[in-house]
C-alpha atoms as a PDB file:
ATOM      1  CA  UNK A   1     -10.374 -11.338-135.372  1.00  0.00           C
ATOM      2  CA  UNK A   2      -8.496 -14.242-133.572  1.00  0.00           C
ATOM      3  CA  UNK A   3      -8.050 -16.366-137.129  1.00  0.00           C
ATOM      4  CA  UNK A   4      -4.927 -14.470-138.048  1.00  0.00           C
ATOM      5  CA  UNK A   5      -1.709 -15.076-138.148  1.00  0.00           C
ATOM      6  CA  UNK A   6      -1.586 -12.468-135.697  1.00  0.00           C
ATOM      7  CA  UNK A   7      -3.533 -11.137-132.830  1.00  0.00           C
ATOM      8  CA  UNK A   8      -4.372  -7.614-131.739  1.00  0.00           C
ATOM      9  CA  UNK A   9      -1.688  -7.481-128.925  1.00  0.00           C
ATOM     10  CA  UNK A  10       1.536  -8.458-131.885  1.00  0.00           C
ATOM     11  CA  UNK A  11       3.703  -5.394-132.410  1.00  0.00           C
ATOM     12  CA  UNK A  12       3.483  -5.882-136.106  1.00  0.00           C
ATOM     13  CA  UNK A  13      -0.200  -4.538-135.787  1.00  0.00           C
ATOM     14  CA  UNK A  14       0.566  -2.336-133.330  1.00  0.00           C
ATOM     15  CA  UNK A  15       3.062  -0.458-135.893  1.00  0.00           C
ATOM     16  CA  UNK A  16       1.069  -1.420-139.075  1.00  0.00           C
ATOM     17  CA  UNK A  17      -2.511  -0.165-138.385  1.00  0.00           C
ATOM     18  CA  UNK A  18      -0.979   3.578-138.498  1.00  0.00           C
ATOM     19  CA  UNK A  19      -1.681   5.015-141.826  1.00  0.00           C
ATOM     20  CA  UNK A  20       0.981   7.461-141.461  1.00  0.00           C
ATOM     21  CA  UNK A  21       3.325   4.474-142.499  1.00  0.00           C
ATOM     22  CA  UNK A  22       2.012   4.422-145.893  1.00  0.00           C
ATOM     23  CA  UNK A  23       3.806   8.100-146.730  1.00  0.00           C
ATOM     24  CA  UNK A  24       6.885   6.015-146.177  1.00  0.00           C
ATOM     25  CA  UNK A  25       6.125   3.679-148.413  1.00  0.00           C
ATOM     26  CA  UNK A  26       8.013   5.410-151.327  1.00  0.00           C
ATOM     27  CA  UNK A  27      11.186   4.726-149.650  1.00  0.00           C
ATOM     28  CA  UNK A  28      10.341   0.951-149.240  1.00  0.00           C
ATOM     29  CA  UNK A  29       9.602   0.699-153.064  1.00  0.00           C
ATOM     30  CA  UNK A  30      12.441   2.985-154.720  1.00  0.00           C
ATOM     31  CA  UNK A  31      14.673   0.897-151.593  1.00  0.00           C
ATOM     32  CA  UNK A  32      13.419  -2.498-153.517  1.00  0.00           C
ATOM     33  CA  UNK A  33      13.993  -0.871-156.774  1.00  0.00           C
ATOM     34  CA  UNK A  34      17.973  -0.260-156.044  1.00  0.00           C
ATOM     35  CA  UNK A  35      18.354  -3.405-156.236  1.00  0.00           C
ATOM     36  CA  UNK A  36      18.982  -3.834-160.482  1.00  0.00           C
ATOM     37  CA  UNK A  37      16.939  -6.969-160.699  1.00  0.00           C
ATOM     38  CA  UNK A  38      13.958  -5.664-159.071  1.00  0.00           C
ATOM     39  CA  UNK A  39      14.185  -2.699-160.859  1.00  0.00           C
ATOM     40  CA  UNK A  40      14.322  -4.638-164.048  1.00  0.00           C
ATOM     41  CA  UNK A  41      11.404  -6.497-163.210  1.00  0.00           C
ATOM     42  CA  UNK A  42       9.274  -3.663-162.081  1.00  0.00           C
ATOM     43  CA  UNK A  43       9.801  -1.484-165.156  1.00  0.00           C
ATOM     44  CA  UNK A  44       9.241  -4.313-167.837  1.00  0.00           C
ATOM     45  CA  UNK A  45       6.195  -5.673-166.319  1.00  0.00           C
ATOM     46  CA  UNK A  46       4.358  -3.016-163.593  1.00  0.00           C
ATOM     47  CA  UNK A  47       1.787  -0.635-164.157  1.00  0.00           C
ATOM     48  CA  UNK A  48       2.917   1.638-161.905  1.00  0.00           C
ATOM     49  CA  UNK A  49       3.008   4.646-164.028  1.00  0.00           C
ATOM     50  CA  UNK A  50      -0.055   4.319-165.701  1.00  0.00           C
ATOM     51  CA  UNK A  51      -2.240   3.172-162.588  1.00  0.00           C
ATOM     52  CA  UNK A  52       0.016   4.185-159.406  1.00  0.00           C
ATOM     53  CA  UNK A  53      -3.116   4.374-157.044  1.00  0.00           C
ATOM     54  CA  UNK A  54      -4.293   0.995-158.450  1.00  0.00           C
ATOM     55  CA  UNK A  55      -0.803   0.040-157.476  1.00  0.00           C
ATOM     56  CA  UNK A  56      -0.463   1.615-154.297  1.00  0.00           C
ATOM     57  CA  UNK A  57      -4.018  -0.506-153.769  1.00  0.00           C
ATOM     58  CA  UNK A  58      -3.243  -3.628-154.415  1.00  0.00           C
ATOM     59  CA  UNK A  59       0.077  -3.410-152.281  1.00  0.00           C
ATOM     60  CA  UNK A  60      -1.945  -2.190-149.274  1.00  0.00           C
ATOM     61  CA  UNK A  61      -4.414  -4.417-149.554  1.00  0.00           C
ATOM     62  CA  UNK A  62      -1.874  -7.608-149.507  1.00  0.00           C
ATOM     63  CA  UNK A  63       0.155  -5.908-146.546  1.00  0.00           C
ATOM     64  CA  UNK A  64      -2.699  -5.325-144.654  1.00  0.00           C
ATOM     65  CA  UNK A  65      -4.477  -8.492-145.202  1.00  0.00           C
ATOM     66  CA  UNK A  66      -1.084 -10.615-144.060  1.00  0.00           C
ATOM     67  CA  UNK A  67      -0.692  -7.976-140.954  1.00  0.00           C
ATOM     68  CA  UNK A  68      -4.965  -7.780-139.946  1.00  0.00           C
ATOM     69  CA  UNK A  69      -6.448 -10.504-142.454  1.00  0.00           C
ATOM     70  CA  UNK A  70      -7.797 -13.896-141.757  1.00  0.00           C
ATOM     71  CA  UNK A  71      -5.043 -16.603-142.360  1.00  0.00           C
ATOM     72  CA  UNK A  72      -7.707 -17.284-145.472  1.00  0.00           C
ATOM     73  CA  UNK A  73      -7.614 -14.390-146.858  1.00  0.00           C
ATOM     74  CA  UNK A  74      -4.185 -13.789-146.748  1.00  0.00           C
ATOM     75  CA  UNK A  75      -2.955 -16.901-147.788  1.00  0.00           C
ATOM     76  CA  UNK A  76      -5.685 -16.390-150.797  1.00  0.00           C
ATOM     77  CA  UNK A  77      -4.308 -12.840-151.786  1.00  0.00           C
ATOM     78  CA  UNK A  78      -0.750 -14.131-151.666  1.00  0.00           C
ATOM     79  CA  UNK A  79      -1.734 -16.612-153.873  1.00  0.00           C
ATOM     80  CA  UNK A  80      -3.020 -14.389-156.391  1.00  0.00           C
ATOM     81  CA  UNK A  81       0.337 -12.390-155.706  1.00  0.00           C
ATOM     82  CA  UNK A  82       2.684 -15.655-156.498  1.00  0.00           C
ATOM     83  CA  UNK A  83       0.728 -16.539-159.502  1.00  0.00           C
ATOM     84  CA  UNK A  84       1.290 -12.496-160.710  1.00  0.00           C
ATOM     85  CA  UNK A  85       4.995 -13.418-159.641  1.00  0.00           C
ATOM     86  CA  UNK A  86       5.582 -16.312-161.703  1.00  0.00           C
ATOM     87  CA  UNK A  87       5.232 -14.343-164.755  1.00  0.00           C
ATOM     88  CA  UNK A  88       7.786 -12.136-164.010  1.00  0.00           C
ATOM     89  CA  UNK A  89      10.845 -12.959-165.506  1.00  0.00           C
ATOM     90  CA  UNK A  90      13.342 -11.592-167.948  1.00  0.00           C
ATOM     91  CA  UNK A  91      17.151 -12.397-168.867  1.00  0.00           C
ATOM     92  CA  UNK A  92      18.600 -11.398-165.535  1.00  0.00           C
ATOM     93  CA  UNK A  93      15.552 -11.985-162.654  1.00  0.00           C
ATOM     94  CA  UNK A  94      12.558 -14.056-162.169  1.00  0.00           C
ATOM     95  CA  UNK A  95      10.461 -12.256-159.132  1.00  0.00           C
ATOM     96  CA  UNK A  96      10.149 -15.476-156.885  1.00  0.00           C
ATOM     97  CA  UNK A  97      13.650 -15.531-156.466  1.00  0.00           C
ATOM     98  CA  UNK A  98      14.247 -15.937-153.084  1.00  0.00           C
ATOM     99  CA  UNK A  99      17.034 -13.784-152.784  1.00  0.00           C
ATOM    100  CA  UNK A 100      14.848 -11.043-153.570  1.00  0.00           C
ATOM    101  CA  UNK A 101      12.153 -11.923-151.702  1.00  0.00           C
ATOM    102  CA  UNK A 102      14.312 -11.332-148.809  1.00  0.00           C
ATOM    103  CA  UNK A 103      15.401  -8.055-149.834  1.00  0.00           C
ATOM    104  CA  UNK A 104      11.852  -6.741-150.356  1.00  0.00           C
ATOM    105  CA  UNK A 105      10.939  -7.895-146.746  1.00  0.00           C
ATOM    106  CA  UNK A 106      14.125  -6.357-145.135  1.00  0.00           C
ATOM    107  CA  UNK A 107      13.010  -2.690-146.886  1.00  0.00           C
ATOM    108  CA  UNK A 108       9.325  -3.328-145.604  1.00  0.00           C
ATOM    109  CA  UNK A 109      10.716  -3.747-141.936  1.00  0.00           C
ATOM    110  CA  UNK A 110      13.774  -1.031-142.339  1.00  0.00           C
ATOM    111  CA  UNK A 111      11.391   1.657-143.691  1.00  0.00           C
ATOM    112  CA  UNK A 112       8.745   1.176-140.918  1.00  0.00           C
ATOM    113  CA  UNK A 113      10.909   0.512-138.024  1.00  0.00           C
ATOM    114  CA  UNK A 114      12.959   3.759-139.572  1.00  0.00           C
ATOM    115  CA  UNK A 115       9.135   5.940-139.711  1.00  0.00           C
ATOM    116  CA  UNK A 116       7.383   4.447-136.693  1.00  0.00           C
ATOM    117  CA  UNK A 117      10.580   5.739-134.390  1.00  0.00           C
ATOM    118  CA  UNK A 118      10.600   9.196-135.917  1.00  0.00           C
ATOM    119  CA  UNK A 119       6.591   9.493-135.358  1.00  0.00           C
ATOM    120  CA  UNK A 120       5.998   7.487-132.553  1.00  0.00           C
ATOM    121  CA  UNK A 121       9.431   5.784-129.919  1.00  0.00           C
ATOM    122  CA  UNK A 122      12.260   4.103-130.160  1.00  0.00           C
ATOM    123  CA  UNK A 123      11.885   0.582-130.013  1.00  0.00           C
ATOM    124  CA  UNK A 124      13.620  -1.914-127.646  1.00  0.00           C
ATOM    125  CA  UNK A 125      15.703  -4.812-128.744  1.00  0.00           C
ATOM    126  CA  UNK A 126      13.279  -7.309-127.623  1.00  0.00           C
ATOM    127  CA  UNK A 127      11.030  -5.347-129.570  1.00  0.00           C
ATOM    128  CA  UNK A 128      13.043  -5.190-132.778  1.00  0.00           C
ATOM    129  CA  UNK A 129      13.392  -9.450-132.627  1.00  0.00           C
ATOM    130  CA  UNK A 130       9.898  -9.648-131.793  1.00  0.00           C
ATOM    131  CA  UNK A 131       8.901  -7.623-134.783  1.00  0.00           C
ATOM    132  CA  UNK A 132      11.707  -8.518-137.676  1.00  0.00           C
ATOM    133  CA  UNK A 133      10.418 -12.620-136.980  1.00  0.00           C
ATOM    134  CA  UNK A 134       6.985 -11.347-137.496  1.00  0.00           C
ATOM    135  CA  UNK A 135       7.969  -9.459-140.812  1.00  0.00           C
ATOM    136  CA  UNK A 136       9.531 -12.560-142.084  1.00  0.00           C
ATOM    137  CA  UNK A 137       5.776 -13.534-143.007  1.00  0.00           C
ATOM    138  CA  UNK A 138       6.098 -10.960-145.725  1.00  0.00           C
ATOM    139  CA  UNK A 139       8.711 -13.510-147.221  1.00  0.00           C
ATOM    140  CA  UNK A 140       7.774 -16.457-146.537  1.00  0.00           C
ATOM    141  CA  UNK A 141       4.219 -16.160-147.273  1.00  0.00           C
ATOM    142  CA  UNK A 142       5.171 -15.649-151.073  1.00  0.00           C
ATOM    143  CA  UNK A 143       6.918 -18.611-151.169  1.00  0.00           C
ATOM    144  CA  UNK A 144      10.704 -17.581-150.023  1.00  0.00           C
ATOM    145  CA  UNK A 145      12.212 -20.421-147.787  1.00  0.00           C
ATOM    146  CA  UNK A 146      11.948 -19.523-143.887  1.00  0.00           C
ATOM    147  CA  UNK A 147      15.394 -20.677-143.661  1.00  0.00           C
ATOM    148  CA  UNK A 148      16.529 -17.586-146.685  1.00  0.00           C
ATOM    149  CA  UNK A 149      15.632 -15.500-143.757  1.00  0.00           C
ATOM    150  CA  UNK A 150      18.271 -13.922-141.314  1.00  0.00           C
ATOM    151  CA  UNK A 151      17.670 -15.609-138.083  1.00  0.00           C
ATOM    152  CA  UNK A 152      17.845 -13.004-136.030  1.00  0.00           C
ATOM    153  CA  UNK A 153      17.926  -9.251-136.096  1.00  0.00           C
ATOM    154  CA  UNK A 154      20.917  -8.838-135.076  1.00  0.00           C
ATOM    155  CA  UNK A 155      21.934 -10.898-138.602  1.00  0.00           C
ATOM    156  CA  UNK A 156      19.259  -8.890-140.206  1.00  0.00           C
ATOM    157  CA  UNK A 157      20.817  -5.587-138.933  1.00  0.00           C
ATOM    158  CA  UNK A 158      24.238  -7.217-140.815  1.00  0.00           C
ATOM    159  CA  UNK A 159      22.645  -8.711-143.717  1.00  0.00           C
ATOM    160  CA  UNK A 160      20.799  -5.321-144.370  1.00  0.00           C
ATOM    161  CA  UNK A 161      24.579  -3.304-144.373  1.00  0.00           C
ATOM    162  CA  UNK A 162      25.973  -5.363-146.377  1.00  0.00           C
ATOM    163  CA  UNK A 163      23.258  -5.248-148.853  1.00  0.00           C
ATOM    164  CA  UNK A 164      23.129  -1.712-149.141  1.00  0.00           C
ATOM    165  CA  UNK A 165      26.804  -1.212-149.817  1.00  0.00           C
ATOM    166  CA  UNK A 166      26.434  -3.689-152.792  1.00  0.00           C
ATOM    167  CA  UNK A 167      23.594  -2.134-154.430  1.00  0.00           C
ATOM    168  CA  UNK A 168      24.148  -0.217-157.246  1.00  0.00           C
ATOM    169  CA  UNK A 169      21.381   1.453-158.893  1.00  0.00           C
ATOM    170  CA  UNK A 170      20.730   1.346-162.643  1.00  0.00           C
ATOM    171  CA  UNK A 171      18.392   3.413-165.468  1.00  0.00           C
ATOM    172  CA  UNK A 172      15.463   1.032-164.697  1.00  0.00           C
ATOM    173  CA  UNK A 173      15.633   2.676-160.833  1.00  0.00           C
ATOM    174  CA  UNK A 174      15.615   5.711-161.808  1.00  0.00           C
ATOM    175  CA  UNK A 175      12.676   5.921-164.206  1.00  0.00           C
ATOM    176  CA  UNK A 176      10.843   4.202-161.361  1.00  0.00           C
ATOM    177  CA  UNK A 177      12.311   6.728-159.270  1.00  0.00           C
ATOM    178  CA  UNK A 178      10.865   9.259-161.338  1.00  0.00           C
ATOM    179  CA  UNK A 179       7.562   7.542-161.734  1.00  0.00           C
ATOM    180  CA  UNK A 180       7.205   7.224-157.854  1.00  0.00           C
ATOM    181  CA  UNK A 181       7.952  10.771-157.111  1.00  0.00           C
ATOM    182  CA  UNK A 182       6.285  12.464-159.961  1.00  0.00           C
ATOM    183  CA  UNK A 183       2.869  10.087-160.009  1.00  0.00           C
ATOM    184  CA  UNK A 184       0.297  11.289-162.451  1.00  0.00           C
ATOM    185  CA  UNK A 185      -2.327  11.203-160.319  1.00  0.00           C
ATOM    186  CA  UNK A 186      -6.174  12.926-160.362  1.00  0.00           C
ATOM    187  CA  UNK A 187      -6.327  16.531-159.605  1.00  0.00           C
ATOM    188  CA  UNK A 188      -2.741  17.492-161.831  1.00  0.00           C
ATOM    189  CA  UNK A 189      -0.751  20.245-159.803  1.00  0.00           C
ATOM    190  CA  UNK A 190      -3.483  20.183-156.758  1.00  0.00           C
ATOM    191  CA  UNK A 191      -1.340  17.685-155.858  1.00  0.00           C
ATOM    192  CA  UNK A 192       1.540  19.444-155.465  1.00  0.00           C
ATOM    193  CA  UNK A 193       1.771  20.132-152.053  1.00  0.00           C
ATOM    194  CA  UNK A 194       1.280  16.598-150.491  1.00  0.00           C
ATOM    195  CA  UNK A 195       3.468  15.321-153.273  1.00  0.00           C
ATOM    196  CA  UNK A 196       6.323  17.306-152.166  1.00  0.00           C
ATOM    197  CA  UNK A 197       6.029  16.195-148.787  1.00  0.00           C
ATOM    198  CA  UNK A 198       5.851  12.885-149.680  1.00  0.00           C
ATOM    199  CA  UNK A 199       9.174  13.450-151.934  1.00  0.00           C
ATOM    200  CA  UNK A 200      10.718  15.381-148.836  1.00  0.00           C
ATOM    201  CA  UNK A 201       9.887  12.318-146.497  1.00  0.00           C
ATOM    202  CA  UNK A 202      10.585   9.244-149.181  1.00  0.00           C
ATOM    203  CA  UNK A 203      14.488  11.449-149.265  1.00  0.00           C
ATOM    204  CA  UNK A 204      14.802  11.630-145.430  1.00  0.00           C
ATOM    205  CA  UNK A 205      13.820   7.873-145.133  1.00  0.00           C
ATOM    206  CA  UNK A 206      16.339   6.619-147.741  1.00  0.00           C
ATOM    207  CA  UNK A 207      19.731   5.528-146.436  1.00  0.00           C
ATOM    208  CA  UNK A 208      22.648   7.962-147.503  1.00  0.00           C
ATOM    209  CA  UNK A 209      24.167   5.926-150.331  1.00  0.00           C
ATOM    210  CA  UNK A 210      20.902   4.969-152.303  1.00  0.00           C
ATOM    211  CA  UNK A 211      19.701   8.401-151.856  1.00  0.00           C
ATOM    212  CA  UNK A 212      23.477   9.695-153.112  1.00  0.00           C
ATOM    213  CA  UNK A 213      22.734   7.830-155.929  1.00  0.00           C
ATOM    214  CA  UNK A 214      19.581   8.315-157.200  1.00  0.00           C
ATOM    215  CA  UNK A 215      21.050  12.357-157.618  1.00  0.00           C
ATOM    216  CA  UNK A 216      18.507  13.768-154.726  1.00  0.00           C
ATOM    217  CA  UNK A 217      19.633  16.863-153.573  1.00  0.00           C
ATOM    218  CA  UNK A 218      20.089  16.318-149.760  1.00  0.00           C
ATOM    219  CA  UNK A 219      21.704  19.916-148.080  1.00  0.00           C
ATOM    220  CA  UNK A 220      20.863  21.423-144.943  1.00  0.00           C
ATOM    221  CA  UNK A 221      17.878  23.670-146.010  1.00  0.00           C
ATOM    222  CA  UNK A 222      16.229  20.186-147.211  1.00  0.00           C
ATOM    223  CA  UNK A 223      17.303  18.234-144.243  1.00  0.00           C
ATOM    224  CA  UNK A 224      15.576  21.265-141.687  1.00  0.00           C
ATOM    225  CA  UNK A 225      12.197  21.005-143.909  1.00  0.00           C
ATOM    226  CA  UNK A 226      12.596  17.282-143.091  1.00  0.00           C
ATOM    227  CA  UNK A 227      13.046  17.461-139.667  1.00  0.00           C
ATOM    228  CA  UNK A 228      10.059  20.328-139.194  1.00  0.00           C
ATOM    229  CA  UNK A 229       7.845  17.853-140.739  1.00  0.00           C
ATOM    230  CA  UNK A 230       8.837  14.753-138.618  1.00  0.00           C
ATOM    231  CA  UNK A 231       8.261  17.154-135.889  1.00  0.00           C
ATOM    232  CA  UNK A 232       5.125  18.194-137.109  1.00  0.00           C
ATOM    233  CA  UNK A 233       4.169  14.901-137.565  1.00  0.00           C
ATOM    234  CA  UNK A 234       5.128  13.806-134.255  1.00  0.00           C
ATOM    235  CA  UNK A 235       3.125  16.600-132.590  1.00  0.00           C
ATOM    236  CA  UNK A 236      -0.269  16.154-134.554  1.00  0.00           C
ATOM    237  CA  UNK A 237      -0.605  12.955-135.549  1.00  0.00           C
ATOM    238  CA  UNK A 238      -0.232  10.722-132.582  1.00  0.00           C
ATOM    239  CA  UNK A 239      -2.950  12.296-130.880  1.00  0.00           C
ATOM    240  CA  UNK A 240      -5.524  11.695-133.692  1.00  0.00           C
ATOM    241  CA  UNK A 241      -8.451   9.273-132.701  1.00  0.00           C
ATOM    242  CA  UNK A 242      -7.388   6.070-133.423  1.00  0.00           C
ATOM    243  CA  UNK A 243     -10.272   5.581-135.776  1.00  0.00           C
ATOM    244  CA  UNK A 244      -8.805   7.865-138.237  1.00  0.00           C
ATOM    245  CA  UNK A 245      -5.295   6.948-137.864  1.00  0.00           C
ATOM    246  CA  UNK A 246      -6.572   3.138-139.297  1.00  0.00           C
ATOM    247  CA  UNK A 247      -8.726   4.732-141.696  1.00  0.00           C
ATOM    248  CA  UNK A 248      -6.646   3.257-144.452  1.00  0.00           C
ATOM    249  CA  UNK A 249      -6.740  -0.434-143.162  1.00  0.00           C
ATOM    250  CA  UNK A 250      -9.974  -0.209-142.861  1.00  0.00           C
ATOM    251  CA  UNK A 251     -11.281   1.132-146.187  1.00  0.00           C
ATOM    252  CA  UNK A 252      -8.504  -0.862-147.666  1.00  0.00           C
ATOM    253  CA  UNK A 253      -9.752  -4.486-145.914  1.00  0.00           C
ATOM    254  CA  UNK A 254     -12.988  -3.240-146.724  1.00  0.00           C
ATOM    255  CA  UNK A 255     -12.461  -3.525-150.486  1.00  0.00           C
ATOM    256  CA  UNK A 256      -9.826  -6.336-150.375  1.00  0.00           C
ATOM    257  CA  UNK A 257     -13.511  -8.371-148.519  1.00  0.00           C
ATOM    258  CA  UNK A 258     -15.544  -6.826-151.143  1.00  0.00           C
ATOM    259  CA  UNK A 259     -13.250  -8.170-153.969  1.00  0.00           C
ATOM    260  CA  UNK A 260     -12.817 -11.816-152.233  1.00  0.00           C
ATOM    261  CA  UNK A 261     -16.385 -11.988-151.817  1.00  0.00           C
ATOM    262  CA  UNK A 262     -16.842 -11.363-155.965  1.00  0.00           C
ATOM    263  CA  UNK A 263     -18.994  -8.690-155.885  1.00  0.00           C
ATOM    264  CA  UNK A 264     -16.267  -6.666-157.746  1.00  0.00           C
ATOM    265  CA  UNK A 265     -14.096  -7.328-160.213  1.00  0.00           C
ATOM    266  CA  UNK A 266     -10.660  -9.152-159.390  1.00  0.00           C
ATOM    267  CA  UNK A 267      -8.767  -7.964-162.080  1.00  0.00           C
END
């Protein structure tokens, strides 16, 4: 579709149309989460634990309706999404708060920049400005001034430093931690075995001193599992058909249309 915000040709759909990229999409949300306001606000008002695939839906469906959405429908869904936000507020944090905005964005870029040059190629620099002022949507869609934004990447690449050496993680991030990588989930211990990978890849992902923090055991044995399954990865999956390597946009827009279009519930 041409009535976007972006077109076929961006980079941000380029990178975000590879399913792959949602298996690093713990390390985005437990990156969000180390920040103690975040956290706050996810565990006193998510649903995360009791629905996580409902939750894991709804995200997907608002990232991939900004990324390969009409403008429509995803200034609709991020409507929805601000109204949700508005609501959620406590003491310490209200989730429109700009400053978080910002930090959510800068973990949405990190992470898949991080992911999509272990799978795929490094990135140039041209690339990496080209792509961090299209992720600034992710922002400023919801409502976060344009200006909140680090200009450039090069300010990002400082503003996201500086942030991580500040954050220190609290008992709200790690019982999200916990929910995250121990999701109760249909099937029980059948599970298992792509739950562990996706435990093993949320771990590599995560920057040193969050993942020193949240207690994750991080020796050599664990970082040579890692590294076979990057490799893996690397070896298998880019040579998929394309087709199946968007199946999750597309079953994902596919409901998000369905829901828009009322035929199924919105709640």
């Amino acid at each position: 579709m041409g009535d976007g915000y972006f077109d076929d040709g961006d980079l941000i759909r380029a990178v975000g149309r590879e399913g792959v990229l949602i298996a690093a999409g713990g390390a985005a949300s437990l990156l969000q989460t180390a920040h103690p306001k975040i956290a706050q606000g996810v565990y006193d008002h998510s649903y995360t634990a009791r629905d996580p695939l409902g939750r894991l839906r709804g995200t997907m469906q608002w990232v991939y309706a900004v990324e390969f959405g009409t403008r429509e429908e995803a200034e609709r869904l991020s409507s929805i999404v601000r109204r949700m936000h508005a609501g959620v507020t406590g003491e310490d944090y209200r989730a429109d708060d700009p400053e978080l905005q910002v930090w959510v964005a800068a973990t949405l870029f990190a992470t898949s920049v991080h992911a999509y040059r272990l799978l795929f190629r490094e990135l140039t620099r041209e690339e990496l400005e080209t792509f961090y002022e299209q992720n600034k949507l992710f922002a400023t869609i919801l409502g976060c001034p344009y200006e909140m934004m680090p200009t450039s990447y090069g300010e990002f690449r400082d503003y996201y430093a500086r942030t991580l050496a500040s954050l220190r993680i609290n008992d709200a991030s790690r019982a999200i931690a916990h929910q995250v990588m121990h999701p109760r989930l249909p099937g029980g211990r059948l599970n298992e075995p792509g739950l562990a990978a996706i435990r093993l890849l949320t771990a590599g992902l995560m920057p040193d001193p969050i993942r020193r923090q949240y207690g994750w055991r991080w020796d050599r044995a664990r970082r040579v599992r890692f590294h076979l399954l990057v490799r893996s990865l690397r070896l298998v999956y880019p040579r998929l058909p394309l087709p199946v390597r968007t199946l999750p946009r597309d079953y994902y827009l596919h409901e998000l249309r369905r829901r828009l279009a009322g035929r199924v519930s919105t709640c």
